[in-house]
Structure formats: C-alpha cells, structure tokens
C-alpha atoms as a PDB file:
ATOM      1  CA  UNK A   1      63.229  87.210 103.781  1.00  0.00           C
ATOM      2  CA  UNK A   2      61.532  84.712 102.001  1.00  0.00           C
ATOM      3  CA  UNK A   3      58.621  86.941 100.386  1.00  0.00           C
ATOM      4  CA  UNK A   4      59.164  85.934  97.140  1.00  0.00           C
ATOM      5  CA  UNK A   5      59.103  82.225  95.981  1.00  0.00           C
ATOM      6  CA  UNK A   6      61.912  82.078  93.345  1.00  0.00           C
ATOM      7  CA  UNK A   7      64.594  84.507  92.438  1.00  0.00           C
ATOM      8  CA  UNK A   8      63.497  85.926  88.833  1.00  0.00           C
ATOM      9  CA  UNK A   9      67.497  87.102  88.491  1.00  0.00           C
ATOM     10  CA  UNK A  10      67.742  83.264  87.799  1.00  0.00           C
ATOM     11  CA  UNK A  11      66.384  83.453  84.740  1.00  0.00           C
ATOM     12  CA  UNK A  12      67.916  85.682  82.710  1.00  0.00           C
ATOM     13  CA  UNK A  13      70.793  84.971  80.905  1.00  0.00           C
ATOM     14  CA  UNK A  14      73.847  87.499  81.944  1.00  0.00           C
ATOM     15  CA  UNK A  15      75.619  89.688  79.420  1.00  0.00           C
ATOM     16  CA  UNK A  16      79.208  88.338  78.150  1.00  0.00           C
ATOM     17  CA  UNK A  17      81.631  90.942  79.346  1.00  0.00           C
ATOM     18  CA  UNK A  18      83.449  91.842  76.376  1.00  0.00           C
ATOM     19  CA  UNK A  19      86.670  93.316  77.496  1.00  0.00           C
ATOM     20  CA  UNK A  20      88.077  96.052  75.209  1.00  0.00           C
ATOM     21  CA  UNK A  21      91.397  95.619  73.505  1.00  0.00           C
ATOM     22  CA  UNK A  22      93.891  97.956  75.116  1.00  0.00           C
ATOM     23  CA  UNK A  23      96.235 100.108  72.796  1.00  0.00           C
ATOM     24  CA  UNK A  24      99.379 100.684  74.220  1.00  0.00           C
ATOM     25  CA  UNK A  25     101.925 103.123  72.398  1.00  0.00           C
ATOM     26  CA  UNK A  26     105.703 102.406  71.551  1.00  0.00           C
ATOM     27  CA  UNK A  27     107.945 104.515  73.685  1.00  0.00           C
ATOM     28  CA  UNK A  28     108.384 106.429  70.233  1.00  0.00           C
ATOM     29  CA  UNK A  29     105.067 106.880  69.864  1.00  0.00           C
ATOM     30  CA  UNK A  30     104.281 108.602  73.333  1.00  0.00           C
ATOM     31  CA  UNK A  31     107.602 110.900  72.496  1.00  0.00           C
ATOM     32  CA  UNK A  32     106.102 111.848  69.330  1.00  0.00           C
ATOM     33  CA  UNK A  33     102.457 112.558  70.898  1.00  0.00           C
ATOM     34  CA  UNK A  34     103.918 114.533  73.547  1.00  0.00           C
ATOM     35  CA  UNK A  35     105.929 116.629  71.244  1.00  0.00           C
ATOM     36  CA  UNK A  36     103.064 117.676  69.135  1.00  0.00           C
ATOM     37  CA  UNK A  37     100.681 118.175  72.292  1.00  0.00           C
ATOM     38  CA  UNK A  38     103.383 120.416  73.907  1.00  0.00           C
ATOM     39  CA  UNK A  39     102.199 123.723  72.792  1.00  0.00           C
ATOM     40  CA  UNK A  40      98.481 122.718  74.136  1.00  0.00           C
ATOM     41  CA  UNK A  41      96.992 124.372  77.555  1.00  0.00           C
ATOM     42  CA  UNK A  42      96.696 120.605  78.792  1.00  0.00           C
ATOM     43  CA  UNK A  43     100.198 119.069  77.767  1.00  0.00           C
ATOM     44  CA  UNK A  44     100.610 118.761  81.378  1.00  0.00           C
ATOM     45  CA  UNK A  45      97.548 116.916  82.083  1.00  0.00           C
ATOM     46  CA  UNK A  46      98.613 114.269  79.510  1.00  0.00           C
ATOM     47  CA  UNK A  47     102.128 114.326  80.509  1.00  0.00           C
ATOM     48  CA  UNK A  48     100.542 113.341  83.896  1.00  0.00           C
ATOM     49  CA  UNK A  49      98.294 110.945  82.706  1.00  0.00           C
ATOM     50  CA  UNK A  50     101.054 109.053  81.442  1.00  0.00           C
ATOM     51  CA  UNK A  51     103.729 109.255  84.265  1.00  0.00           C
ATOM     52  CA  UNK A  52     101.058 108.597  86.940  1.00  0.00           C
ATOM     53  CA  UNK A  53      98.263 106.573  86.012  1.00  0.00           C
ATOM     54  CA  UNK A  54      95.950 108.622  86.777  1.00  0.00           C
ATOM     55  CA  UNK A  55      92.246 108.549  85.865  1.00  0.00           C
ATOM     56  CA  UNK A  56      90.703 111.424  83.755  1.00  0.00           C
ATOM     57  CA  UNK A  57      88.488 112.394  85.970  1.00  0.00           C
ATOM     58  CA  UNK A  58      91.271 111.747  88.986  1.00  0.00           C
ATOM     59  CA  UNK A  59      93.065 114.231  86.633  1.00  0.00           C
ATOM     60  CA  UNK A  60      90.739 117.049  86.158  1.00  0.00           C
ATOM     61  CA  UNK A  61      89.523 117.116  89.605  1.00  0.00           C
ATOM     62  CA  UNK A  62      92.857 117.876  90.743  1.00  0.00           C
ATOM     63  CA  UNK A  63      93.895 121.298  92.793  1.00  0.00           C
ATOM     64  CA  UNK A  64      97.233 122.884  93.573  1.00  0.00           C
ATOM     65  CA  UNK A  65      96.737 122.232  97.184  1.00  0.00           C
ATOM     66  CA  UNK A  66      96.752 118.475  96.887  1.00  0.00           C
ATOM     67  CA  UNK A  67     100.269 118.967  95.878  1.00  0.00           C
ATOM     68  CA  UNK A  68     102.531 118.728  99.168  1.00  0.00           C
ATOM     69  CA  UNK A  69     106.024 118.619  97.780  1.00  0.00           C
ATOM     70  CA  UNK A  70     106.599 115.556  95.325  1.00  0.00           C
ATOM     71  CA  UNK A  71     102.884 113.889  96.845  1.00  0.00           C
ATOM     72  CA  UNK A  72     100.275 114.241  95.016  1.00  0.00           C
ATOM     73  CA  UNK A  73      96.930 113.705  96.423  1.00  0.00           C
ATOM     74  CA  UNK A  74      93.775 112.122  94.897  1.00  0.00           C
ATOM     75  CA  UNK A  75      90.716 113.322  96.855  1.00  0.00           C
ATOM     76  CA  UNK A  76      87.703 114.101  93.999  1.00  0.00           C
ATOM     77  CA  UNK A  77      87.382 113.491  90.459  1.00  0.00           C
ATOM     78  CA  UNK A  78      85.559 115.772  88.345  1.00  0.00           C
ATOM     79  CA  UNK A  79      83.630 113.211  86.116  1.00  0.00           C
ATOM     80  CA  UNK A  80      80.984 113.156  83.056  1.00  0.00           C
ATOM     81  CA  UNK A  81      77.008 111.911  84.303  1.00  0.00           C
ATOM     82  CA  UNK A  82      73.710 111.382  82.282  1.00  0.00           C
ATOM     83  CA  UNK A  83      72.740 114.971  83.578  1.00  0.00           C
ATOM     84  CA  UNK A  84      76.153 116.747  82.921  1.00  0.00           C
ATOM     85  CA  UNK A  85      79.414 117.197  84.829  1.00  0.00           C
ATOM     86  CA  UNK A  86      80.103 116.759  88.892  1.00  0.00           C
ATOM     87  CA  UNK A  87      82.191 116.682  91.387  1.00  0.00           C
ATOM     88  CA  UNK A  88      82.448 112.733  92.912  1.00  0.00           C
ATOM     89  CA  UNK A  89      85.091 111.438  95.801  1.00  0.00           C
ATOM     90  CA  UNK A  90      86.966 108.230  95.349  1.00  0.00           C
ATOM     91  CA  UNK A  91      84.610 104.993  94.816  1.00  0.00           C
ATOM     92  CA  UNK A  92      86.551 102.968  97.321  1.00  0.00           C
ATOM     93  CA  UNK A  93      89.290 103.352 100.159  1.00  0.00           C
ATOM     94  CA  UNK A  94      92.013 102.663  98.011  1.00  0.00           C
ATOM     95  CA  UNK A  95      90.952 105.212  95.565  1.00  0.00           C
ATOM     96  CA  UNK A  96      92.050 107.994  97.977  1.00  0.00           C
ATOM     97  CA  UNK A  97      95.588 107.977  97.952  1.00  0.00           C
ATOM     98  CA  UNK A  98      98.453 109.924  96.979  1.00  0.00           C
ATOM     99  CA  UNK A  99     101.287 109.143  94.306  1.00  0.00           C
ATOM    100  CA  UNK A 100     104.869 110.256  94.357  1.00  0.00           C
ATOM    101  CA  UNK A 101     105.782 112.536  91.829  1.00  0.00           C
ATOM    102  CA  UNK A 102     109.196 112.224  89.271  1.00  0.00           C
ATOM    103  CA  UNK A 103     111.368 115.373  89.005  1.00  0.00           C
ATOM    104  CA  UNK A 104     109.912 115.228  85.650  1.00  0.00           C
ATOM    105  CA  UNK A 105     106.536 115.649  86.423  1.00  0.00           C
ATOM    106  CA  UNK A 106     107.305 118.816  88.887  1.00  0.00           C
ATOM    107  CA  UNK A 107     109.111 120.527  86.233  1.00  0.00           C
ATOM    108  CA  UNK A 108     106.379 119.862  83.854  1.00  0.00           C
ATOM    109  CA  UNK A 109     103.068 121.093  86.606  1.00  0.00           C
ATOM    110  CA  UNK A 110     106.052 123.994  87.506  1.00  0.00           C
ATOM    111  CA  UNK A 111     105.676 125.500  83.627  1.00  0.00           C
ATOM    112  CA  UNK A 112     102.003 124.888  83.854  1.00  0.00           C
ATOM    113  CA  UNK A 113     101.114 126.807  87.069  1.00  0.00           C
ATOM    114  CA  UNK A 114     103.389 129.565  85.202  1.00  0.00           C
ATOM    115  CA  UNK A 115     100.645 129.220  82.494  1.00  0.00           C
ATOM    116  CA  UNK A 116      97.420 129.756  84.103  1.00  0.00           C
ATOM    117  CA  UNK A 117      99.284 132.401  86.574  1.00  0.00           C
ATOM    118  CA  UNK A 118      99.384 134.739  84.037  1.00  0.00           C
ATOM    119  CA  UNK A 119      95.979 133.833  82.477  1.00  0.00           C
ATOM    120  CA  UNK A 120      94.525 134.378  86.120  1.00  0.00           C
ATOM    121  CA  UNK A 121      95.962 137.417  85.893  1.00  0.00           C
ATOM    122  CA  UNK A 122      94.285 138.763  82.915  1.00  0.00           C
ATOM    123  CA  UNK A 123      90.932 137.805  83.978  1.00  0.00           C
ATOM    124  CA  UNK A 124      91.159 138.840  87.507  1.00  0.00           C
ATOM    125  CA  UNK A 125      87.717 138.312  89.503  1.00  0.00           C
ATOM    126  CA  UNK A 126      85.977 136.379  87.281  1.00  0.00           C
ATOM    127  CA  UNK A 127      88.409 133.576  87.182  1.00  0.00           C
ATOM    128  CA  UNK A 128      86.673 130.864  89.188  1.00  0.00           C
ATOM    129  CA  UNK A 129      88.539 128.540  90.759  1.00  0.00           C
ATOM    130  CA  UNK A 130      92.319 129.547  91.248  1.00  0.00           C
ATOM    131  CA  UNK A 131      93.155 126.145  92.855  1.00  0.00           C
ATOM    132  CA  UNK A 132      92.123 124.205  89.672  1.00  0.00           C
ATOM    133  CA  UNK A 133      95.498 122.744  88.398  1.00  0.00           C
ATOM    134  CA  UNK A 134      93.857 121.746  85.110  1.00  0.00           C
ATOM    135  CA  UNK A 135      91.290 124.625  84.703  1.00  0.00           C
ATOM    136  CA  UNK A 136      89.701 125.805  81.640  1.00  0.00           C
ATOM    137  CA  UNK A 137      90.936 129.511  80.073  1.00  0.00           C
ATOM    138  CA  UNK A 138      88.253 130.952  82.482  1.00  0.00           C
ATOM    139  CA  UNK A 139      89.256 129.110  85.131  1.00  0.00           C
ATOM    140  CA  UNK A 140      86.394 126.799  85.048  1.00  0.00           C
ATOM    141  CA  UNK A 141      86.080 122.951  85.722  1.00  0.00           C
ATOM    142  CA  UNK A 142      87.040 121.246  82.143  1.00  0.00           C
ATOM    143  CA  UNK A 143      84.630 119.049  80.835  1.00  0.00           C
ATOM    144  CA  UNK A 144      85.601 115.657  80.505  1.00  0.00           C
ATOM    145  CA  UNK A 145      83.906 115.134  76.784  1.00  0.00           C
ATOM    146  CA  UNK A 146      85.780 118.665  75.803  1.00  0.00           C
ATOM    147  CA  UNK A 147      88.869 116.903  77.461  1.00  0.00           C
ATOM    148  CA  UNK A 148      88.528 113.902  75.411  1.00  0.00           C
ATOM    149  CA  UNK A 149      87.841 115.580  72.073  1.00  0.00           C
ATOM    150  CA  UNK A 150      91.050 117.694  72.943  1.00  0.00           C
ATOM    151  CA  UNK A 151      92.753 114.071  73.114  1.00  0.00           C
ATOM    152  CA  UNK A 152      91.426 112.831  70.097  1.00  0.00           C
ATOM    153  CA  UNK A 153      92.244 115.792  68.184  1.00  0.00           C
ATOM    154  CA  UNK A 154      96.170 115.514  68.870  1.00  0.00           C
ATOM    155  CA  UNK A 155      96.158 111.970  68.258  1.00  0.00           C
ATOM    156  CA  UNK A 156      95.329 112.637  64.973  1.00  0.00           C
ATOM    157  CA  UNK A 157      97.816 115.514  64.424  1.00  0.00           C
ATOM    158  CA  UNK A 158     100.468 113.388  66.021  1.00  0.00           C
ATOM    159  CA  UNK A 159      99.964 110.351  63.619  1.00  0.00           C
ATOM    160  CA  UNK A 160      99.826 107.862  67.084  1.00  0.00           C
ATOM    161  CA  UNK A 161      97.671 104.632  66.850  1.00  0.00           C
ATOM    162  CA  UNK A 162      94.236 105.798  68.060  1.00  0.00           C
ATOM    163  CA  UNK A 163      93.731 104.656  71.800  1.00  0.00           C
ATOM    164  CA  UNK A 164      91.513 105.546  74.690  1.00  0.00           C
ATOM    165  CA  UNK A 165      92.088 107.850  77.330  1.00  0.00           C
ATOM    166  CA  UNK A 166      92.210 104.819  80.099  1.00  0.00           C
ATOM    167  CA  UNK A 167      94.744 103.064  77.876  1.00  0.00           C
ATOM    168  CA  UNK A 168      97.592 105.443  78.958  1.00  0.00           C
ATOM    169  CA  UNK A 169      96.328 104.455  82.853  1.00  0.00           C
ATOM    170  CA  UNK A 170      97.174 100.230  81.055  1.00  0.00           C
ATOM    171  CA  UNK A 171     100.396 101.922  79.245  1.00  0.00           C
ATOM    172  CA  UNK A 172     101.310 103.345  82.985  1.00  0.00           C
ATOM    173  CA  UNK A 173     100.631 100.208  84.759  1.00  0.00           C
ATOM    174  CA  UNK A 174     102.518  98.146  81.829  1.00  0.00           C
ATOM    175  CA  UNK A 175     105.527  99.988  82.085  1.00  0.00           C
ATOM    176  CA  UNK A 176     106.132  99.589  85.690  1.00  0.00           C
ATOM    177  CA  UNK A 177     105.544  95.709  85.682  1.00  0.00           C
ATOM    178  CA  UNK A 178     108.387  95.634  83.163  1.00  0.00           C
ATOM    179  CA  UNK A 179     110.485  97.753  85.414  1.00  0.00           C
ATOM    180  CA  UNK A 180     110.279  94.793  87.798  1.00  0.00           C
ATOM    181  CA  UNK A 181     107.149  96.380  90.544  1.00  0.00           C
ATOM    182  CA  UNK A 182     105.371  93.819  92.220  1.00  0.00           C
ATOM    183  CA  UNK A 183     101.386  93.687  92.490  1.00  0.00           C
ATOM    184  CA  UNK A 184     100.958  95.257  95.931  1.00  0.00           C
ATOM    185  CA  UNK A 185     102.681  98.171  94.580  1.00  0.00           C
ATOM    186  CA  UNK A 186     101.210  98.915  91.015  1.00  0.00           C
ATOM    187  CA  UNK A 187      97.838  98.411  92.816  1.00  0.00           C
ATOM    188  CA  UNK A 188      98.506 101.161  95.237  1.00  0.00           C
ATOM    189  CA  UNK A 189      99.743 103.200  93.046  1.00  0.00           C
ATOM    190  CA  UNK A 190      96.733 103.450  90.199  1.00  0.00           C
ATOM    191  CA  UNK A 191      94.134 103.057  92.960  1.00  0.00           C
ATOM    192  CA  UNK A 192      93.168  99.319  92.651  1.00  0.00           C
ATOM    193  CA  UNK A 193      90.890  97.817  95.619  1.00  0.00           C
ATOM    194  CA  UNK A 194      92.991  94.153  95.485  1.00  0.00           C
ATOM    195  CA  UNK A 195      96.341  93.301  93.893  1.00  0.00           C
ATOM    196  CA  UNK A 196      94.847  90.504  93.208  1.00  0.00           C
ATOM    197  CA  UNK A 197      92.782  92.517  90.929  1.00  0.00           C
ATOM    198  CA  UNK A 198      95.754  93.845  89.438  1.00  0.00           C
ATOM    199  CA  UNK A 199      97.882  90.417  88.955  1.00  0.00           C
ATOM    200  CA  UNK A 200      94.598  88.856  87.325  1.00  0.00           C
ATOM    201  CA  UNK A 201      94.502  91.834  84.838  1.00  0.00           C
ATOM    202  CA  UNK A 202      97.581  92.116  83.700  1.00  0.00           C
ATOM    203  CA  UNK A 203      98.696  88.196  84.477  1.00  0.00           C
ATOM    204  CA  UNK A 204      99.868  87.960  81.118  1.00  0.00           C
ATOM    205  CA  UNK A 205     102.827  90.970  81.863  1.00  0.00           C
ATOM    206  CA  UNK A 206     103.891  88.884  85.131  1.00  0.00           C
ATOM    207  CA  UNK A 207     104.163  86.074  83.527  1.00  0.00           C
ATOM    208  CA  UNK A 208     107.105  87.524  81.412  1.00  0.00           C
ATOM    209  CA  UNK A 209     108.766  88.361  84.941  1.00  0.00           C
ATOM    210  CA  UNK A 210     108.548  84.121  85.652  1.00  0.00           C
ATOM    211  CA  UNK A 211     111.028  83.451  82.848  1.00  0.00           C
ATOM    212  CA  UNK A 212     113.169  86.695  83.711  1.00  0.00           C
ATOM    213  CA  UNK A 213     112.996  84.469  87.595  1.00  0.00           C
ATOM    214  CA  UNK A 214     114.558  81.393  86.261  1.00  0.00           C
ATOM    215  CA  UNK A 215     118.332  82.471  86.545  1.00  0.00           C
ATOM    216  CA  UNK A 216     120.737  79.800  87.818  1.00  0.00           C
ATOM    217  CA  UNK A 217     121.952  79.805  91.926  1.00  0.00           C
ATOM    218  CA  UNK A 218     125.421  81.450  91.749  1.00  0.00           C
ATOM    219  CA  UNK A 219     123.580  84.454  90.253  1.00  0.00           C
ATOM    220  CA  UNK A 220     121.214  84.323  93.111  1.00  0.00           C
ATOM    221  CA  UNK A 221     124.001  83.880  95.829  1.00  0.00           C
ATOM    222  CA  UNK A 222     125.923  86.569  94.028  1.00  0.00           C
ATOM    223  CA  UNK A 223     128.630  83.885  93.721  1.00  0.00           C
ATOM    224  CA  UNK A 224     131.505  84.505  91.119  1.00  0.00           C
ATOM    225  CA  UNK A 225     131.339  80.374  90.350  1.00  0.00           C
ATOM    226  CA  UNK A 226     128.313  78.045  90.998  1.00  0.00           C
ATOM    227  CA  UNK A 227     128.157  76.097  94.088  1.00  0.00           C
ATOM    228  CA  UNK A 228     128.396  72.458  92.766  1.00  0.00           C
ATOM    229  CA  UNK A 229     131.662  73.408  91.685  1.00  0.00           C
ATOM    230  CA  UNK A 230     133.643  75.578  94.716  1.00  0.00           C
ATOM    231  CA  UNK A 231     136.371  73.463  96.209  1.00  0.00           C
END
C-alpha cells in the first residue's frame, strides 16, 4: 500500500537453514527394534510408523473409524503446542488423505484393538475415548513428549543407532524409492504438498534409479538379441 517507505525485512540477514542429518536404520536394525518394542502397549504405533510414513502426531490422532477395510484415513493429528497438547486437522490439502494398508499392518492394528478391548473392559465408564486406536491405559489422548520418551527408551534397550521419530517417516519414504515408486506417488502417500518437494528432498535416492535406467535396448524391447544384430 505504500505506507511505509522501505521494507525493514530487507535488512536483516536470514537464518541459514541447517538441515538435520537423517538416521536411517539397516533392515536389521528395524527387526531388532521391533522385536524388543513388541511387548510395549504402542508396538503397533511404531510398527505403523514405519510401514506407513506416518507423522507422530498423524499417528496418535488416529481412531478406529478412519479404518475402512485396508484404507486408512488421516483426518487430525493430535500434536504437542507451547500451551500443551491439541487436536489440529491437516496443514494442507494433501495432508488429508488416506494410505493403503499391508496385510501386515492389519494383522498387527488386529492384535492391538484385542489389547485395549480388554483394557476398555476393565475400566468401563471412565475410559474416554473408545475410538482412540493409540490411546493411553485410560483411554486418554497420548502425549506426544510421553510418546517420544517411550521411543527413546526402547532405542536404548534395543541397542539401534539413536534417530528421531520423523526419521522412520525418511526411512519409509527411502525404502519405497528403492523399490522403484516414482515422485507423484511417494508424495501422496506421506502427505507432501508437491512431488517436486519430494524429488528435491530426496534427489540424491533418484539419482541411484538414473544408473539402474541405463540398461541397453533389447532389454527394453524385451528382445532375446539386440536389434543391430537380428537378421
């Protein structure tokens, strides 16, 4: 509007965005957390983390009835604020979405409904939220900090690398650009706005899939002998 003569933004000098080194786990390495988190009330929720790509509070916000058959369906997070816990939506379009569950994964939620059936059972009443996948033993909302110390704690006990919470979403994300997914799908998937975003994060993974490209033109015709030298 012209009210103000200069733009004082101008002069300040921006923050460098340092970008913090992801730790991603050996296959061996999420076998062996797994196996020591398996007796824990929130095995499942990690086991999801990992085969989804989830975010925490994507994770903790979830409720049996965004489960229609092998969809699951991200509508809230329950996240971690300056003045405690609440309930938040997606932050963009893309963030609302569902992802297709493995046989795995339904096996694994299967055993954990099981679970908190029969602790609903033993509180009755005063369990608060019976639609809480992830609930705590009263059936509250989990906290994410209590969540994250619960992570930290197995880490530990499992003898894993120490990594972040959001490095299993990079671990998920990883894995399927190895198993050959292209940008437009990984992005929908996790929840990204762009797969552009997506290809410039993890540009260094595709770039393995350029070499894998370079094959010669029988392979690509599905020829048994190369062109140049058919009769």
């Amino acid at each position: 509007w012209n009210l103000i003569p200069r733009n004082v933004c101008d002069a300040v000098s921006p923050l460098k965005e340092v970008n913090k080194k992801m730790v991603l786990w050996t296959p061996e390495q999420v076998v062996k957390f797994l196996d020591t988190a398996r007796p824990n009330r929130y095995y499942a929720a990690f086991y999801l983390l990992l085969v989804t790509g989830l975010r925490r509070g994507e994770v903790l916000g979830l409720k049996w009835s965004d489960l229609k058959e092998n969809r699951l369906y991200i509508q809230r997070s329950f996240v971690q604020t300056f003045k405690g816990t609440a309930w938040s939506t997606p932050k963009t379009e893309r963030g609302n979405r569902y992802v297709t569950l493995p046989e795995d994964a339904l096996r694994v939620l299967e055993q954990h409904r099981k679970l908190t059936e029969s602790e609903r059972l033993v509180f009755g009443d005063t369990w608060e939220d019976p639609d809480l996948i992830f609930p705590s033993e009263i059936g509250t909302p989990v906290a994410p900090t209590f969540f994250q110390g619960v992570w930290k704690r197995l880490q530990v006990k499992a003898g894993v690398p120490r990594a972040r919470l959001h490095d299993m979403r990079h671990l998920h994300v990883s894995l399927l650009i190895k198993k050959g997914f292209d940008p437009r799908t990984v992005a929908d998937r996790v929840g990204h706005t762009d797969p552009a975003f997506t290809l410039r994060k993890y540009s260094h993974m595709f770039e393995e899939h350029r070499q894998v490209a370079a094959i010669n033109l029988a392979e690509l015709l599905g020829s048994p002998t190369p062109p140049h030298e058919q009769n």
